[in-house]
N, C-alpha and C. Protein backbone atom coordinates (compact mmCIF):
# COMPACT_ATOMS: atom_id res chain seq x y z
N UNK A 1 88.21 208.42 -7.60
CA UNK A 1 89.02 207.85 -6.55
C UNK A 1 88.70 208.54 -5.23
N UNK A 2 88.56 207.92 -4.36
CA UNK A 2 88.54 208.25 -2.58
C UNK A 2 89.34 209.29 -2.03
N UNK A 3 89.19 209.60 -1.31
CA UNK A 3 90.48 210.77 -0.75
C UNK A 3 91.51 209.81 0.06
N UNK A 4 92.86 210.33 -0.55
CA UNK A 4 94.17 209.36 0.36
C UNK A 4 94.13 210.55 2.01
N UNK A 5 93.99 209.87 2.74
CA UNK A 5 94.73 210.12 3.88
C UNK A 5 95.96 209.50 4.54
N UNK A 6 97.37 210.46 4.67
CA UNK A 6 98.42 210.24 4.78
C UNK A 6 98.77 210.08 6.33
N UNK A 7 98.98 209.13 6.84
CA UNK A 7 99.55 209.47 8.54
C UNK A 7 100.77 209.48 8.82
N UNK A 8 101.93 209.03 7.71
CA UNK A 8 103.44 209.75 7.84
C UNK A 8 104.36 208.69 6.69
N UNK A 9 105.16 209.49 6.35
CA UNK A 9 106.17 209.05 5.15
C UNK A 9 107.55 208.66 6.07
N UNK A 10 108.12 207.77 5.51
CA UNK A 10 109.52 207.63 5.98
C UNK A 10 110.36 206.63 5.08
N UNK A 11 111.30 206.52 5.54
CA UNK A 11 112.82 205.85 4.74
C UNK A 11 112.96 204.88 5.59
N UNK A 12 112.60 203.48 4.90
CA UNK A 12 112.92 202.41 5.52
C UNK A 12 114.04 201.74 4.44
N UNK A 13 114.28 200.21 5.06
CA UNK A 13 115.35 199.29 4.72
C UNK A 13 114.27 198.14 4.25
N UNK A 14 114.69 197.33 3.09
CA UNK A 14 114.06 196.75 2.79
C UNK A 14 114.83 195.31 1.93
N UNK A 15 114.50 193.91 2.09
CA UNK A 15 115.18 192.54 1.27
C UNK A 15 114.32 192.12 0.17
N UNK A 16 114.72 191.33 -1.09
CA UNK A 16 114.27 191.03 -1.58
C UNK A 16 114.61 189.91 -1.93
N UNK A 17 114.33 188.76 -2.72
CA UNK A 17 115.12 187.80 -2.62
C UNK A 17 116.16 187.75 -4.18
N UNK A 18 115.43 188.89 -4.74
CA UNK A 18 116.56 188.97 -6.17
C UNK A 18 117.46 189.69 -5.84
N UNK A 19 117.84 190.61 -4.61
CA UNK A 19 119.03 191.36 -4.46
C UNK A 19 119.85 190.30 -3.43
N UNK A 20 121.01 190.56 -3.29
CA UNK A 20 121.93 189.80 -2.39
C UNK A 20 121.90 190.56 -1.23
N UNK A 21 121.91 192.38 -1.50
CA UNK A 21 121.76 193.49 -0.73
C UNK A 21 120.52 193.82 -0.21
N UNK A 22 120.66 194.96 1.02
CA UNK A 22 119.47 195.85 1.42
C UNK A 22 119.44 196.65 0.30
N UNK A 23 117.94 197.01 0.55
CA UNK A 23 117.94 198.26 -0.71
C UNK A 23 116.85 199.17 0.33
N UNK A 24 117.45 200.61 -0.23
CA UNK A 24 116.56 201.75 0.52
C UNK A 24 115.22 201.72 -0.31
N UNK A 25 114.39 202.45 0.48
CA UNK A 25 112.64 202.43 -0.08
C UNK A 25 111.99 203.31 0.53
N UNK A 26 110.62 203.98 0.24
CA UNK A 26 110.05 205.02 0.84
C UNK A 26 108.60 203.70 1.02
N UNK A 27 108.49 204.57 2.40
CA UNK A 27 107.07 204.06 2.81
C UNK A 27 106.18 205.06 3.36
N UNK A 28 104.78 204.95 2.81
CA UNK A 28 103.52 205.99 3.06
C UNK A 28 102.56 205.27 3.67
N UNK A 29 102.36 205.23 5.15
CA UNK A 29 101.46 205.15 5.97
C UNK A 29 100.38 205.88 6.12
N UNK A 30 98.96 204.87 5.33
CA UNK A 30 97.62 205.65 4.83
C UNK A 30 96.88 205.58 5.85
N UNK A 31 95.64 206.44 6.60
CA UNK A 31 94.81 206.36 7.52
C UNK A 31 93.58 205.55 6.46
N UNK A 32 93.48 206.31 5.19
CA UNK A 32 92.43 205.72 4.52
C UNK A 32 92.89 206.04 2.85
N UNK A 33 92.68 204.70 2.19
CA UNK A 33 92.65 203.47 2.74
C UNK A 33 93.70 202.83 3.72
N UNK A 34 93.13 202.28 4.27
CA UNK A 34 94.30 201.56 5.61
C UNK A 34 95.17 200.62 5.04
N UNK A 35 96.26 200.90 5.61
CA UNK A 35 97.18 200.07 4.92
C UNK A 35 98.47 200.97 4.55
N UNK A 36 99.87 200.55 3.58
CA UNK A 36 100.77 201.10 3.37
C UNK A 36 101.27 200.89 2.17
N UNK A 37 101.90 201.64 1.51
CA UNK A 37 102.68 201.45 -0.25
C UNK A 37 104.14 201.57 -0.05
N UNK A 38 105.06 201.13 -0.19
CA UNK A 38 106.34 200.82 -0.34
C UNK A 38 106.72 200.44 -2.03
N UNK A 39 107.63 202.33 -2.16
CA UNK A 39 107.56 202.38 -3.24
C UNK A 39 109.63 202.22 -3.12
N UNK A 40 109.78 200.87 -3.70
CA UNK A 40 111.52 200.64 -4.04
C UNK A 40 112.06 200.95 -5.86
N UNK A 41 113.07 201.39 -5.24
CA UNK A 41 113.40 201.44 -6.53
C UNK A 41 114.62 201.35 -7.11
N UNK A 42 114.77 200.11 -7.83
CA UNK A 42 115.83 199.14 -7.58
C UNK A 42 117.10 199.59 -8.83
N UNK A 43 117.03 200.54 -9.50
CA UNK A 43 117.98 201.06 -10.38
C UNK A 43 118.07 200.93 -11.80
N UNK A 44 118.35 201.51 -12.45
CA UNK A 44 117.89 201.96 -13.92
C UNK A 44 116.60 201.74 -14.67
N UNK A 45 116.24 202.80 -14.04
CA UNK A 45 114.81 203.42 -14.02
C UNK A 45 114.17 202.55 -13.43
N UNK A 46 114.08 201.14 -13.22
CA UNK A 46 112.92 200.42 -12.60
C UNK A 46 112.28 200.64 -11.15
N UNK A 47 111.87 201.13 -10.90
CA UNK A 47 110.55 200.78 -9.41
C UNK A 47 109.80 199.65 -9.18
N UNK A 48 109.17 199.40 -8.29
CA UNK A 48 107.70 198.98 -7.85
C UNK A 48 107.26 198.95 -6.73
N UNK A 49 105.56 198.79 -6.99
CA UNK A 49 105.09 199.36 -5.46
C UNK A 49 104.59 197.84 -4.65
N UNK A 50 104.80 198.16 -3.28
CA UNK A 50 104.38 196.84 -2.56
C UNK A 50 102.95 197.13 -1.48
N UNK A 51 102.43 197.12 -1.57
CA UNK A 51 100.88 196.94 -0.67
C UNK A 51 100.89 196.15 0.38
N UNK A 52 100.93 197.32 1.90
CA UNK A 52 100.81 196.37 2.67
C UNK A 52 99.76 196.62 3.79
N UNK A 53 99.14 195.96 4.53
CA UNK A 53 97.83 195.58 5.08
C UNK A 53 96.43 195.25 4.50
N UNK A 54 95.88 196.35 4.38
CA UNK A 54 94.17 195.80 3.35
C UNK A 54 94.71 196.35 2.35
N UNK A 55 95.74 197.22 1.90
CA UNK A 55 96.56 197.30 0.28
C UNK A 55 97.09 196.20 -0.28
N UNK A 56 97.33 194.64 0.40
CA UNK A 56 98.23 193.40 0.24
C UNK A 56 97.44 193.09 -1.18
N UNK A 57 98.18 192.86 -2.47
CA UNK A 57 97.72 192.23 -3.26
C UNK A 57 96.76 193.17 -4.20
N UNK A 58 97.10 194.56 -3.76
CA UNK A 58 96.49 195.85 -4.98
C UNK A 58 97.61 195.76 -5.81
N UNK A 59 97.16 195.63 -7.18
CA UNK A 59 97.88 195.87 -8.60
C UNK A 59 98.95 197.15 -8.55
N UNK A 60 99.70 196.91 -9.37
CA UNK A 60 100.81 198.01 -9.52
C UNK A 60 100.30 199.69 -9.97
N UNK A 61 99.48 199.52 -10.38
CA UNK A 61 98.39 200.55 -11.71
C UNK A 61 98.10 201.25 -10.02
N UNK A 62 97.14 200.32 -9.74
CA UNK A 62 96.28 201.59 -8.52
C UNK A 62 97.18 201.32 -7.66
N UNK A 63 97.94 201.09 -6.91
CA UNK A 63 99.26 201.65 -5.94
C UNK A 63 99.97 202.97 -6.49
N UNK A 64 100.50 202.80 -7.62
CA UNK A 64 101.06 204.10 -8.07
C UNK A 64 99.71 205.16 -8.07
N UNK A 65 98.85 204.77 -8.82
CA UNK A 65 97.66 206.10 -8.61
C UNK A 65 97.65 206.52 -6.74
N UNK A 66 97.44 205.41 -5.86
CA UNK A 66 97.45 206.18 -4.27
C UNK A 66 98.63 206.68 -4.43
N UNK A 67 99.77 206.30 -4.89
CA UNK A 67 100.97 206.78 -4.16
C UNK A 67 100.73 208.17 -5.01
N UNK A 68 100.46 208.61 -6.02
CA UNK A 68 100.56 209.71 -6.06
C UNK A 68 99.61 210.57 -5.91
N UNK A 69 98.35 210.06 -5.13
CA UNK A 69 97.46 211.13 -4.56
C UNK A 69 97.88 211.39 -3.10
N UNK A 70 98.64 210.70 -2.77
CA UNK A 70 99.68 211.00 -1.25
C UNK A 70 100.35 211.45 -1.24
N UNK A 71 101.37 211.90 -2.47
CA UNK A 71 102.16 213.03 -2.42
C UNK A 71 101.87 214.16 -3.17
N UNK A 72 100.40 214.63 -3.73
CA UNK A 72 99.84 215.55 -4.02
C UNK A 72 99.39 216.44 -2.98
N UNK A 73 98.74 215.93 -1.70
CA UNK A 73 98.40 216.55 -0.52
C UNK A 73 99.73 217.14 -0.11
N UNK A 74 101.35 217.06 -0.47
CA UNK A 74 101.90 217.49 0.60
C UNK A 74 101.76 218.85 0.64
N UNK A 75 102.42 219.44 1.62
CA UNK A 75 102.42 220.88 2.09
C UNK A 75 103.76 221.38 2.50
N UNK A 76 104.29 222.38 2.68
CA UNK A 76 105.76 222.29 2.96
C UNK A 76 105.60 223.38 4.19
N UNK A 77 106.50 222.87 4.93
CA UNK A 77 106.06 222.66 6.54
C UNK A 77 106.05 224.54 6.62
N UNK A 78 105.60 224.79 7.65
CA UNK A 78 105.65 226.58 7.97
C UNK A 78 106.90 226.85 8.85
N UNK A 79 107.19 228.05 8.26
CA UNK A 79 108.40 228.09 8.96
C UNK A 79 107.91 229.68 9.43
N UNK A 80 108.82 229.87 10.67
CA UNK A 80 108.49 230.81 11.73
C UNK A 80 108.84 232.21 10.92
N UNK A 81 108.13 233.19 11.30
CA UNK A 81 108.18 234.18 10.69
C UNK A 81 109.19 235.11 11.52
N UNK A 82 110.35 235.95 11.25
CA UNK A 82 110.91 237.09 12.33
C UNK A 82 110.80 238.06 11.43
N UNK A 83 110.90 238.97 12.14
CA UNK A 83 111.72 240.45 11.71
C UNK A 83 109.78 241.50 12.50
């Protein structure tokens, strides 16, 4: 597999047409491959991932594989040193 490059994670709002409701969702904005994964997850135990730009229409299998080579890179931020 390619190297994921991540350009920023966030908490969006998201419709579907089987919920009546919004439902919360995480979204990972890739530099490469270009494009985005919107991973929802709609309650007792179920998920799924949505592909969007040149990701539109990638299988569930390799979305979850990017999504989790995108949150393998993370790093946890530096925090300032005193004393």
């Amino acid at each position: 597999m390619d190297a994921v490059e991540v350009e920023s994670r966030e908490r969006v709002q998201i419709r579907t047409r089987e919920h009546a409701s919004t439902l919360a969702a995480w979204r990972v904005l890739l530099k490469a491959p270009q494009g985005s994964i919107v991973l929802a997850e709609v309650g007792g135990g179920r998920s799924w991932y949505r592909g969007e730009g040149d990701l539109m229409g990638t299988p569930q299998e390799r979305l979850a594989e990017l999504w989790k080579a995108a949150l393998s890179g993370e790093t946890e931020p530096e925090l300032p040193q005193y004393g």
